[in-house]
C-alpha atoms as a PDB file:
ATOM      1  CA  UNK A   1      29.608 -45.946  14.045  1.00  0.00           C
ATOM      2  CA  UNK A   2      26.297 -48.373  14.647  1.00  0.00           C
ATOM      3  CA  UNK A   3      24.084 -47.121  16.947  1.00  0.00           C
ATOM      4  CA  UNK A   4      21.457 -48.986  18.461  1.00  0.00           C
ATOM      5  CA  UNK A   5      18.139 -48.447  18.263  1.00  0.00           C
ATOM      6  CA  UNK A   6      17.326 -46.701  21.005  1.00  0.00           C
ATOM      7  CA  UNK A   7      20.090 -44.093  20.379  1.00  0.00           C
ATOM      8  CA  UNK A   8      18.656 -43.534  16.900  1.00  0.00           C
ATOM      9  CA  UNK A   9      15.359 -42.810  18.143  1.00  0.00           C
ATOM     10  CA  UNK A  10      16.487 -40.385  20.532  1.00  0.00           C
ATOM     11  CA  UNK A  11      18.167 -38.460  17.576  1.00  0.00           C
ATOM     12  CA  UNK A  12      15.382 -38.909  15.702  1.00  0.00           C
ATOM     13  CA  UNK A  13      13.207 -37.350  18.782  1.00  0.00           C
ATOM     14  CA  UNK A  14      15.917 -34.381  18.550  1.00  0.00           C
ATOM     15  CA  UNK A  15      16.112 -33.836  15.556  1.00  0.00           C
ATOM     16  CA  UNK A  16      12.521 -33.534  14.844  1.00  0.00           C
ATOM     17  CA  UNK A  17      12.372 -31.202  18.377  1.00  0.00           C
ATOM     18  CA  UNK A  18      14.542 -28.626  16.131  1.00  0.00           C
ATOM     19  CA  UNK A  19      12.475 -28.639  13.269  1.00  0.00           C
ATOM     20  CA  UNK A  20      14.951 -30.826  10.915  1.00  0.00           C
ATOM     21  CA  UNK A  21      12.442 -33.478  10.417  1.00  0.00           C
ATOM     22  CA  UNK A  22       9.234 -34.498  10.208  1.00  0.00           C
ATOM     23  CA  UNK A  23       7.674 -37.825  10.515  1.00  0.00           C
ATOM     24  CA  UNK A  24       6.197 -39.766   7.552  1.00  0.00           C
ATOM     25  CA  UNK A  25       4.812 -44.099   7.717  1.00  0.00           C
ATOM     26  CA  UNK A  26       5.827 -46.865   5.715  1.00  0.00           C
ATOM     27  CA  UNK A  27       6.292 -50.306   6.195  1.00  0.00           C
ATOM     28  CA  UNK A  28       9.236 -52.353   5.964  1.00  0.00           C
ATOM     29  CA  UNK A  29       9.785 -56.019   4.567  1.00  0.00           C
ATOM     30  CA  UNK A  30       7.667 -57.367   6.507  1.00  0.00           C
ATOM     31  CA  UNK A  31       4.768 -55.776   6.423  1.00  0.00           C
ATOM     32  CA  UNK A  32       5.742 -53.736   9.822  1.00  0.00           C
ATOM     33  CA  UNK A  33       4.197 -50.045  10.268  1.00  0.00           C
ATOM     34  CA  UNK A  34       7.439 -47.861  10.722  1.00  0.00           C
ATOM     35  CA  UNK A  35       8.040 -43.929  11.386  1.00  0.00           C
ATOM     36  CA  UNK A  36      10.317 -42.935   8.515  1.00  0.00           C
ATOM     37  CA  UNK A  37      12.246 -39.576   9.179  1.00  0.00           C
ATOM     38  CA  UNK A  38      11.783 -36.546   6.108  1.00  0.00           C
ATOM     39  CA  UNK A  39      13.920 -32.667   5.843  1.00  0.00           C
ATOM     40  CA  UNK A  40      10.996 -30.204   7.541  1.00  0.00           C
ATOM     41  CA  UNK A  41      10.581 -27.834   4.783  1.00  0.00           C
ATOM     42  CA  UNK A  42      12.158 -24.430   5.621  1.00  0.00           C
ATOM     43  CA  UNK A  43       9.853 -21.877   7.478  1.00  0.00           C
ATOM     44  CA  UNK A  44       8.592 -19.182   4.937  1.00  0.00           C
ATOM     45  CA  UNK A  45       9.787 -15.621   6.191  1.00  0.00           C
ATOM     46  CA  UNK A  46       8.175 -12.293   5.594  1.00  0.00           C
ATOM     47  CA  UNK A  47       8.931 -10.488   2.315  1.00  0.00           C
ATOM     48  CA  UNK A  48       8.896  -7.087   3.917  1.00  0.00           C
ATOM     49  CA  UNK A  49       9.959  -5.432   6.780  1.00  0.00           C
ATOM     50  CA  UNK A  50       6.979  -4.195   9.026  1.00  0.00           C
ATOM     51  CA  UNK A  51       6.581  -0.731   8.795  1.00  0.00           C
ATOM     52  CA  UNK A  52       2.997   0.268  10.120  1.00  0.00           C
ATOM     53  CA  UNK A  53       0.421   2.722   8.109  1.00  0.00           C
ATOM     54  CA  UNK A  54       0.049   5.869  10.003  1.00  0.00           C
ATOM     55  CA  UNK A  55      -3.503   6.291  10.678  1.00  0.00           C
ATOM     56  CA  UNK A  56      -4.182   8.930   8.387  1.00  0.00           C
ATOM     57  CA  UNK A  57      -3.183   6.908   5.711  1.00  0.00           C
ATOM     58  CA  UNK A  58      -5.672   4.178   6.404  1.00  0.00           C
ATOM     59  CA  UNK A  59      -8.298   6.575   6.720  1.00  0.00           C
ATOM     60  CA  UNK A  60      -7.329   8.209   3.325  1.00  0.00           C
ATOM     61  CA  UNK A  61      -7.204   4.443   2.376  1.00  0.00           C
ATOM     62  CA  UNK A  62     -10.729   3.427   3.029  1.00  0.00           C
ATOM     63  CA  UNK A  63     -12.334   6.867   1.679  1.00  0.00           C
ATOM     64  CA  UNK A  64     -10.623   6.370  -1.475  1.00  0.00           C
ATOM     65  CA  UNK A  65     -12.362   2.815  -1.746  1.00  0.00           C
ATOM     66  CA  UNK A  66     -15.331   4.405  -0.653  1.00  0.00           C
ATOM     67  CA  UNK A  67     -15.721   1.309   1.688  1.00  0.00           C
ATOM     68  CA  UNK A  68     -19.198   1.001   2.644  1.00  0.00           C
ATOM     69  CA  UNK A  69     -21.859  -1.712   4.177  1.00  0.00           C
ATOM     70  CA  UNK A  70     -21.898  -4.579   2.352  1.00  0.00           C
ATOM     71  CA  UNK A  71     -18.095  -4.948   1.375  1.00  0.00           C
ATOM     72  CA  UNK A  72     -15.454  -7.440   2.184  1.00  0.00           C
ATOM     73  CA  UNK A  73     -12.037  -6.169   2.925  1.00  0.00           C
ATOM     74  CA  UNK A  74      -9.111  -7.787   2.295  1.00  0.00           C
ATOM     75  CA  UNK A  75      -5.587  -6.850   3.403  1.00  0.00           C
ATOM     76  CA  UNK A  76      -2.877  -8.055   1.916  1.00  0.00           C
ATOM     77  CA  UNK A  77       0.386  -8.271   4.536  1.00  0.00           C
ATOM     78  CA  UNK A  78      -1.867  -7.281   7.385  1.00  0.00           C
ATOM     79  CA  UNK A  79       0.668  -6.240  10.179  1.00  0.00           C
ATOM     80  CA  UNK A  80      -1.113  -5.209  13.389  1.00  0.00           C
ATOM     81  CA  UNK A  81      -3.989  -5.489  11.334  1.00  0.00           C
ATOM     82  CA  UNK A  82      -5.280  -1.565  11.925  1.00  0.00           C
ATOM     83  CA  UNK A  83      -6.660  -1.312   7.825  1.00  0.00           C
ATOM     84  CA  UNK A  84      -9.346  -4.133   8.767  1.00  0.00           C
ATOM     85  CA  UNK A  85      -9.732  -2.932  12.111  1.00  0.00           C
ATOM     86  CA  UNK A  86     -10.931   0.220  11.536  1.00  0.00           C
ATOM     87  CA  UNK A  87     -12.991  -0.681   8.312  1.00  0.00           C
ATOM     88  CA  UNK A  88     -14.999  -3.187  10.643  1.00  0.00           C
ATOM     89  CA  UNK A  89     -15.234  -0.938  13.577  1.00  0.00           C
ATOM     90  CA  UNK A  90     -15.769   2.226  11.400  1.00  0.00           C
ATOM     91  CA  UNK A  91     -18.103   0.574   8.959  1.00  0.00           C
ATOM     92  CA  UNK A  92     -19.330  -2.761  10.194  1.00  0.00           C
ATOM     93  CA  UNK A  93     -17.925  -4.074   7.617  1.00  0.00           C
ATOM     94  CA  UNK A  94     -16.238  -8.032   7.216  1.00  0.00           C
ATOM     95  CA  UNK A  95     -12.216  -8.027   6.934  1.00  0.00           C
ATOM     96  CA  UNK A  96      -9.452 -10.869   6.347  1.00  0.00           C
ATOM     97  CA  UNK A  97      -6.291  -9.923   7.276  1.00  0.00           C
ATOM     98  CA  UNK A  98      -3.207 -11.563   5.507  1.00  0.00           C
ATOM     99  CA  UNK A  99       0.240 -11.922   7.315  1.00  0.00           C
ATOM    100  CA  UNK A 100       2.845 -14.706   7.019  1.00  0.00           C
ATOM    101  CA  UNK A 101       4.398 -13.207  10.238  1.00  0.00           C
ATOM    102  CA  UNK A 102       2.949 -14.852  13.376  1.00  0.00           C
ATOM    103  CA  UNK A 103       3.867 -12.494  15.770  1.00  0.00           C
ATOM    104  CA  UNK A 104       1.723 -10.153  13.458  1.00  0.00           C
ATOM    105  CA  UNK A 105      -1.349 -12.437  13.596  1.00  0.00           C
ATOM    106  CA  UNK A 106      -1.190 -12.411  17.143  1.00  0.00           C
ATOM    107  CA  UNK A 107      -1.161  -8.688  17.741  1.00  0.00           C
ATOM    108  CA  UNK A 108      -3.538  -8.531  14.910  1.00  0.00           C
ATOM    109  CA  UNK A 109      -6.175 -10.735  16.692  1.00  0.00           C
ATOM    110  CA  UNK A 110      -5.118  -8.806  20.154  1.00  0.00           C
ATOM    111  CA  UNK A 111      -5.650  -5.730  18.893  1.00  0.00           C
ATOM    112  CA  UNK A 112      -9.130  -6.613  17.335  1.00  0.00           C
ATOM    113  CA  UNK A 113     -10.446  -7.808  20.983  1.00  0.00           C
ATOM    114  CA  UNK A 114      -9.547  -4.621  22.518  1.00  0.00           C
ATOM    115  CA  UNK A 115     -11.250  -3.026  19.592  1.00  0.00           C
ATOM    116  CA  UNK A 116     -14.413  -4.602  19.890  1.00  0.00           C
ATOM    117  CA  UNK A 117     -14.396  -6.007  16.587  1.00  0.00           C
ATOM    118  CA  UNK A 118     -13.295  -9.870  16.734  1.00  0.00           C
ATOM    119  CA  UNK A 119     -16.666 -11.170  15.523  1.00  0.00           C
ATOM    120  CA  UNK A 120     -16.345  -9.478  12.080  1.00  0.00           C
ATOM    121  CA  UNK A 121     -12.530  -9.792  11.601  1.00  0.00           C
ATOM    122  CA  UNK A 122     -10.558 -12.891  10.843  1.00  0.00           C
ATOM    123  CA  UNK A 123      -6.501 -12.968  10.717  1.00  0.00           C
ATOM    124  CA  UNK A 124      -4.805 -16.205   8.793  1.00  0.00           C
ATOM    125  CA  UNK A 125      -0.564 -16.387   8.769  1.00  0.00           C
ATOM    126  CA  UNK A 126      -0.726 -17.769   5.509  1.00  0.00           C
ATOM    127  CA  UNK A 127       1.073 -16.717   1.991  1.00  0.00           C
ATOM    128  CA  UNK A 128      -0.511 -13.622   0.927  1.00  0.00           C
ATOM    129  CA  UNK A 129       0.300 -15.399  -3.209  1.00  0.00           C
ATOM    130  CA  UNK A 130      -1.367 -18.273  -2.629  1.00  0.00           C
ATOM    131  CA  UNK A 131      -4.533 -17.429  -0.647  1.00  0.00           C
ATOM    132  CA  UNK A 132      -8.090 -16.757  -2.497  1.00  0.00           C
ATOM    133  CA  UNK A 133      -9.437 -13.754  -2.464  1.00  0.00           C
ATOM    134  CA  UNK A 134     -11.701 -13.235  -5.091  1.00  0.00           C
ATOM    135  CA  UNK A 135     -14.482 -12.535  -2.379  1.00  0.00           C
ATOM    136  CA  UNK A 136     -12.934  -9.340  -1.436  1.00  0.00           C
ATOM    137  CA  UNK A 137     -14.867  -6.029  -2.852  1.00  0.00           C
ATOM    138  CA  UNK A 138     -11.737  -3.963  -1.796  1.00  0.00           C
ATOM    139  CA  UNK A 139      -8.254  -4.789  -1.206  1.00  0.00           C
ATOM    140  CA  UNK A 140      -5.302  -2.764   0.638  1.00  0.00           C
ATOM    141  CA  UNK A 141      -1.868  -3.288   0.361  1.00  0.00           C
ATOM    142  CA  UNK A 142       1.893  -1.725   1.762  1.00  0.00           C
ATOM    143  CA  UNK A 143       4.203  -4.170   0.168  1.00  0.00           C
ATOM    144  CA  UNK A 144       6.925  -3.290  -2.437  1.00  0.00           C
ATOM    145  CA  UNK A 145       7.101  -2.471  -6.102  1.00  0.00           C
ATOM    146  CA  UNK A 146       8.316  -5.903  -7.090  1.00  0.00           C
ATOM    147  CA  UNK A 147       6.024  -7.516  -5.263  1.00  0.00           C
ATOM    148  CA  UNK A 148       2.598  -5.113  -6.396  1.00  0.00           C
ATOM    149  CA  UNK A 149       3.828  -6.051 -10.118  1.00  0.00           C
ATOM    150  CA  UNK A 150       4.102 -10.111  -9.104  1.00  0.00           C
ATOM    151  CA  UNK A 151       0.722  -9.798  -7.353  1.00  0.00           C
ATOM    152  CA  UNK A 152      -1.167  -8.296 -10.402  1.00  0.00           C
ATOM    153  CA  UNK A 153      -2.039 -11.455 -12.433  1.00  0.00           C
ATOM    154  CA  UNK A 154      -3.674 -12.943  -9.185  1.00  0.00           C
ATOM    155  CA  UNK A 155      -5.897  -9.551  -8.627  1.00  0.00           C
ATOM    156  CA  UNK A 156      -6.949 -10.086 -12.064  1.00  0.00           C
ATOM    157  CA  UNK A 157      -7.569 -14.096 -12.166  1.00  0.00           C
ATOM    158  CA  UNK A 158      -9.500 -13.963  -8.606  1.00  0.00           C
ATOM    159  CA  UNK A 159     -11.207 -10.666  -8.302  1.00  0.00           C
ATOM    160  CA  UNK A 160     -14.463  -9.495 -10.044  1.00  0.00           C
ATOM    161  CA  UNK A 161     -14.741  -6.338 -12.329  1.00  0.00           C
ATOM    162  CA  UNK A 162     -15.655  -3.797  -9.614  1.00  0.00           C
ATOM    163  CA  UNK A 163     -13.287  -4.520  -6.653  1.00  0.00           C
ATOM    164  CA  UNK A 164     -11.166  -1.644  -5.736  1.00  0.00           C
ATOM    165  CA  UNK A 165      -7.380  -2.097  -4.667  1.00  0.00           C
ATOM    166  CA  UNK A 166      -5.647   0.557  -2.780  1.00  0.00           C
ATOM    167  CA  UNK A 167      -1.702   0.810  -2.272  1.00  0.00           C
ATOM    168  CA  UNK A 168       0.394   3.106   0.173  1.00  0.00           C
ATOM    169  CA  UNK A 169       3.285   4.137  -0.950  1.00  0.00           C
ATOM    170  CA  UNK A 170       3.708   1.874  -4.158  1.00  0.00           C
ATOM    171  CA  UNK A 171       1.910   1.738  -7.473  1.00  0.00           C
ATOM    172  CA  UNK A 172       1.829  -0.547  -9.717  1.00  0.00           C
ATOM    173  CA  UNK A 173       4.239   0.054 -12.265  1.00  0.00           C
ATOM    174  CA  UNK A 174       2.754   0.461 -15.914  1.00  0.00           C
ATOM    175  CA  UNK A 175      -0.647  -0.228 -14.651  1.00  0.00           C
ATOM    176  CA  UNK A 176      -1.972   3.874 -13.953  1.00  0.00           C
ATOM    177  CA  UNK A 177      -3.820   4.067 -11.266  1.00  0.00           C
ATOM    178  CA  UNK A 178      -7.360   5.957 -11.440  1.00  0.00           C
ATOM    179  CA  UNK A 179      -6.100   7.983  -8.455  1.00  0.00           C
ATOM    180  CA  UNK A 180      -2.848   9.439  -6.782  1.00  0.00           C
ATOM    181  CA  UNK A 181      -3.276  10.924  -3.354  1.00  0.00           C
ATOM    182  CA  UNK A 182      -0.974  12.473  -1.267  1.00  0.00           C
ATOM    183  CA  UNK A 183      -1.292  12.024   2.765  1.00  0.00           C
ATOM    184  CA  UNK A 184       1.044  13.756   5.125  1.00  0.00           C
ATOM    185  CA  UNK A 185       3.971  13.353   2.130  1.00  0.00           C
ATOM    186  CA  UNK A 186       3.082   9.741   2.167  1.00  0.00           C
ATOM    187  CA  UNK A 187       1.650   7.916  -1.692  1.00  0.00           C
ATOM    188  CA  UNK A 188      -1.565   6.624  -1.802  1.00  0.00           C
ATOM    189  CA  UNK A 189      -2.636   4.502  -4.923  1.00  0.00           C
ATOM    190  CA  UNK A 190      -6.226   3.540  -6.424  1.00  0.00           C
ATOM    191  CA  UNK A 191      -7.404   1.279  -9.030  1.00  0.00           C
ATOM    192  CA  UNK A 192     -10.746  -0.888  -9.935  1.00  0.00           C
ATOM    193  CA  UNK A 193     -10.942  -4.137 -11.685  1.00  0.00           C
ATOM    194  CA  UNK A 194     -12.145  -3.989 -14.751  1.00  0.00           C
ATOM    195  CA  UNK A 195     -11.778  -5.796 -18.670  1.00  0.00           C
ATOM    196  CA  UNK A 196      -9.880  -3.142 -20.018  1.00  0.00           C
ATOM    197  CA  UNK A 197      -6.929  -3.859 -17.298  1.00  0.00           C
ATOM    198  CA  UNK A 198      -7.049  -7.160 -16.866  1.00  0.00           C
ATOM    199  CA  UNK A 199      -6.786  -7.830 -20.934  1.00  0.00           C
ATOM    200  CA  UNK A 200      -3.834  -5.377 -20.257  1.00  0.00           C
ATOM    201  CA  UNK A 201      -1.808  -6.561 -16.961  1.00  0.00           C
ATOM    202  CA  UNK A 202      -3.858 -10.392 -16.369  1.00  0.00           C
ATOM    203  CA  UNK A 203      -2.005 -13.362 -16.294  1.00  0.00           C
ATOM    204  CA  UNK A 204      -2.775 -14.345 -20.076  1.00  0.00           C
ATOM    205  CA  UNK A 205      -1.244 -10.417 -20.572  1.00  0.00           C
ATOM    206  CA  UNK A 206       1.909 -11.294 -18.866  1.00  0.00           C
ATOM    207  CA  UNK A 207       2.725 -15.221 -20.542  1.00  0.00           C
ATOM    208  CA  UNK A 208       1.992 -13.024 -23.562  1.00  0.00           C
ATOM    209  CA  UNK A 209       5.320 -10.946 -22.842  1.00  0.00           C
END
């Protein structure tokens, strides 16, 4: 069936309304601007279920690190964002929280105004594998096994010898960790960046396997 133009713009207009397309320029024979019609690519969707970090266990968290003045905290699949919360508030210390959730981001950024504590912390929905974060002095992560072991080569390609990393619950498989706490029953997990380990687990490590 033809449809006119008018029709086809409207389920262009649609379409794009439910996210199937985007708009892209070319030009056509004659040298005419036009709006050309592309696939949207998919929205990216968490890789974990939110479960938040009972407060003891960030506390444990940030001793561990021995988080003081000075550092840059970043935390990787941020949630509510409570880990770089209290570091700021606790320790007046700078914090990026990572999320690809939005609805996260928002309560993250909420919770931060209530807290007092919006001027030191940021919040970006953004992929937590693709970010930089090699000016983080400590990082803090509750992901999953799989995904600790996928994240090592970029801890060791962006961060400098020195920058402590602290898991709950999950460890990092064959990489030992320098500490194993226990908090309430709960797992908590602590390395540093150094030669040694990243010669060991680093990205030139793993293409090696």
């Amino acid at each position: 069936m033809r449809l006119g133009r008018v029709a086809t713009l409207s389920l262009t207009a649609l379409a794009m309304a439910a996210g199937i397309f985007t708009l892209a320029h070319a030009r056509d024979g004659a040298g005419t601007r036009i709006h050309v019609a592309q696939a949207a690519a998919p929205a990216r969707t968490p890789d974990v279920i939110y479960v938040p970090t009972p407060q003891a266990v960030v506390d444990e968290m940030l001793k561990v690190a021995k988080v003081k003045k000075g550092d840059v905290l970043y935390d990787l699949g941020s949630g509510d964002g409570r880990i770089v919360i209290t570091a700021a508030k606790r320790f007046g210390i700078r914090g990026i929280g990572i999320d690809i959730d939005p609805q996260r981001i928002a309560e993250a950024n909420e919770n931060a105004r209530k807290q007092g504590v919006s001027h030191l912390v940021t919040f970006k929905q953004t992929d937590l594998f693709t970010i930089d974060i090699s000016e983080a002095t400590v990082v803090t992560l509750y992901l999953l096994p799989r995904l600790n072991v996928k994240l090592r080569p970029k801890l060791f390609s962006e961060l400098k010898n020195g920058t402590r990393i602290v898991s709950h619950a999950f460890d990092m498989a064959e990489w030992e960790p320098e500490k194993h706490l226990k908090v309430d029953g709960r797992d908590v997990y602590f390395w540093t960046i150094n030669d040694s380990a990243r010669a060991k687990f680093g990205a030139a490590a793993t293409e090696q396997k």
